[in-house]
Protein backbone atom coordinates (compact mmCIF):
# COMPACT_ATOMS: atom_id res chain seq x y z
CA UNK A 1 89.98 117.59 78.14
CA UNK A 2 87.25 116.33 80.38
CA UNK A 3 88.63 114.61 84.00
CA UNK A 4 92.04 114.15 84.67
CA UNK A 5 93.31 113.36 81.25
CA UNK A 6 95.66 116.63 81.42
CA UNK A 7 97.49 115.81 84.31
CA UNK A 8 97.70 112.36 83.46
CA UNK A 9 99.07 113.08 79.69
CA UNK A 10 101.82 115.12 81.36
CA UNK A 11 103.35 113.20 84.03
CA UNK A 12 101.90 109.77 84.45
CA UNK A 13 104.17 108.93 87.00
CA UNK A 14 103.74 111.67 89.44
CA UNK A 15 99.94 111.42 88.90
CA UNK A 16 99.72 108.06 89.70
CA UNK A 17 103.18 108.23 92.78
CA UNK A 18 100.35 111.13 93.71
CA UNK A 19 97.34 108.94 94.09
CA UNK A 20 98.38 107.51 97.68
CA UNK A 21 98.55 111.05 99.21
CA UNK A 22 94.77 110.83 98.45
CA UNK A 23 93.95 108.06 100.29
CA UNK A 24 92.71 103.93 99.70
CA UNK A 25 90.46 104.27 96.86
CA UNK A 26 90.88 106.86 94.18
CA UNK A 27 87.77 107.94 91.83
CA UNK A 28 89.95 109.69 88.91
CA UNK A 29 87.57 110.34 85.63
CA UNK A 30 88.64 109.79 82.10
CA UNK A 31 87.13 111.92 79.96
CA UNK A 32 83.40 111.42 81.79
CA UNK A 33 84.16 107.34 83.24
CA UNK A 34 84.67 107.30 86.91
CA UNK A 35 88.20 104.41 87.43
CA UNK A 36 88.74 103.23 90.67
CA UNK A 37 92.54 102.91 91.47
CA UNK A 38 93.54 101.36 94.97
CA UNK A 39 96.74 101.89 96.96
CA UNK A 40 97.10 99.90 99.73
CA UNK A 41 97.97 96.71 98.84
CA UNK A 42 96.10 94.71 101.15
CA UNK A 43 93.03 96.10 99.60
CA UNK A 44 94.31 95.36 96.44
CA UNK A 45 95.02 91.84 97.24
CA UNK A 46 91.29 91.36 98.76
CA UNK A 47 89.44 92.95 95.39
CA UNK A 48 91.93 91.10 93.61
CA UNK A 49 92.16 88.10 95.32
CA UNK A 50 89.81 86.84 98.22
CA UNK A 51 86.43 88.72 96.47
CA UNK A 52 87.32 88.76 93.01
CA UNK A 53 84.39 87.41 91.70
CA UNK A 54 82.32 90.33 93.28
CA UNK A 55 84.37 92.99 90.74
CA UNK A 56 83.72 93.10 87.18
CA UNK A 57 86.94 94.74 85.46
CA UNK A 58 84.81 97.72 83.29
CA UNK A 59 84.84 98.76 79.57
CA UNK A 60 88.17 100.34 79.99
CA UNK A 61 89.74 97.12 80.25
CA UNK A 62 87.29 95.29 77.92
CA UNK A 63 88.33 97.92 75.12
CA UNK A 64 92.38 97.85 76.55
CA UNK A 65 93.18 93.72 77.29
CA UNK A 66 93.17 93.49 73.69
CA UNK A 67 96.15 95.72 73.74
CA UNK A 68 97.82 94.64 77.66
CA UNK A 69 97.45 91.18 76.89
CA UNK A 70 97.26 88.44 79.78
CA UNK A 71 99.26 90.51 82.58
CA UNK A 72 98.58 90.21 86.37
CA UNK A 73 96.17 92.77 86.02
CA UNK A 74 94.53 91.89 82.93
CA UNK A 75 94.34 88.29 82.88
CA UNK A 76 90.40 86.96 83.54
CA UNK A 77 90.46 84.66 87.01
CA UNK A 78 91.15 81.27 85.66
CA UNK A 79 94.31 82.31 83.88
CA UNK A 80 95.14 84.74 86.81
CA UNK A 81 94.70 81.92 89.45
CA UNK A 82 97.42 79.49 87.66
C-alpha cells in the first residue's frame, strides 16, 4: 500500500484522534493523492464557511458524494448554506 492506507485500514479512529498531535493542517496521501484534513475548528469553520468559495472539494469527494450523500461535509454550498 502506497501512503497511509495501512494505518488507516487498521485503526481509523486512532489515525484520525492522531491527526491533531500533528498539528492544523494534515497532508496524509492515499495511495499517491495528497488530502488535506484540518483540526482546529476555527480553521475549519473559515475554509468551510467564510472562504468557501476559494476551496474546491477534490476527486476524492467527486468519486465519494455519490456514496456520503448531502452531509455537512458533502453537501455543495447552496444546499450547505440552508
Amino acid at each position: 500500500m502506497v501512503g497511509h492506507m495501512g494505518p488507516l485500514m487498521r485503526n481509523p479512529f486512532d489515525f484520525f484522534a492522531d491527526l491533531r498531535a500533528s498539528g492544523n493542517v494534515i497532508k496524509i496521501y492515499i495511495g499517491k493523492r495528497p488530502i488535506y484534513f484540518l483540526t482546529n475548528a476555527r480553521l475549519a469553520h473559515q475554509v468551510l464557511v467564510k472562504d468557501a468559495r476559494s476551496f474546491r472539494k477534490g476527486m476524492v469527494w467527486e468519486a465519494v458524494h455519490p456514496l456520503s450523500g448531502n452531509g455537512l461535509l458533502a453537501s455543495g454550498r447552496e444546499l450547505h448554506r440552508r
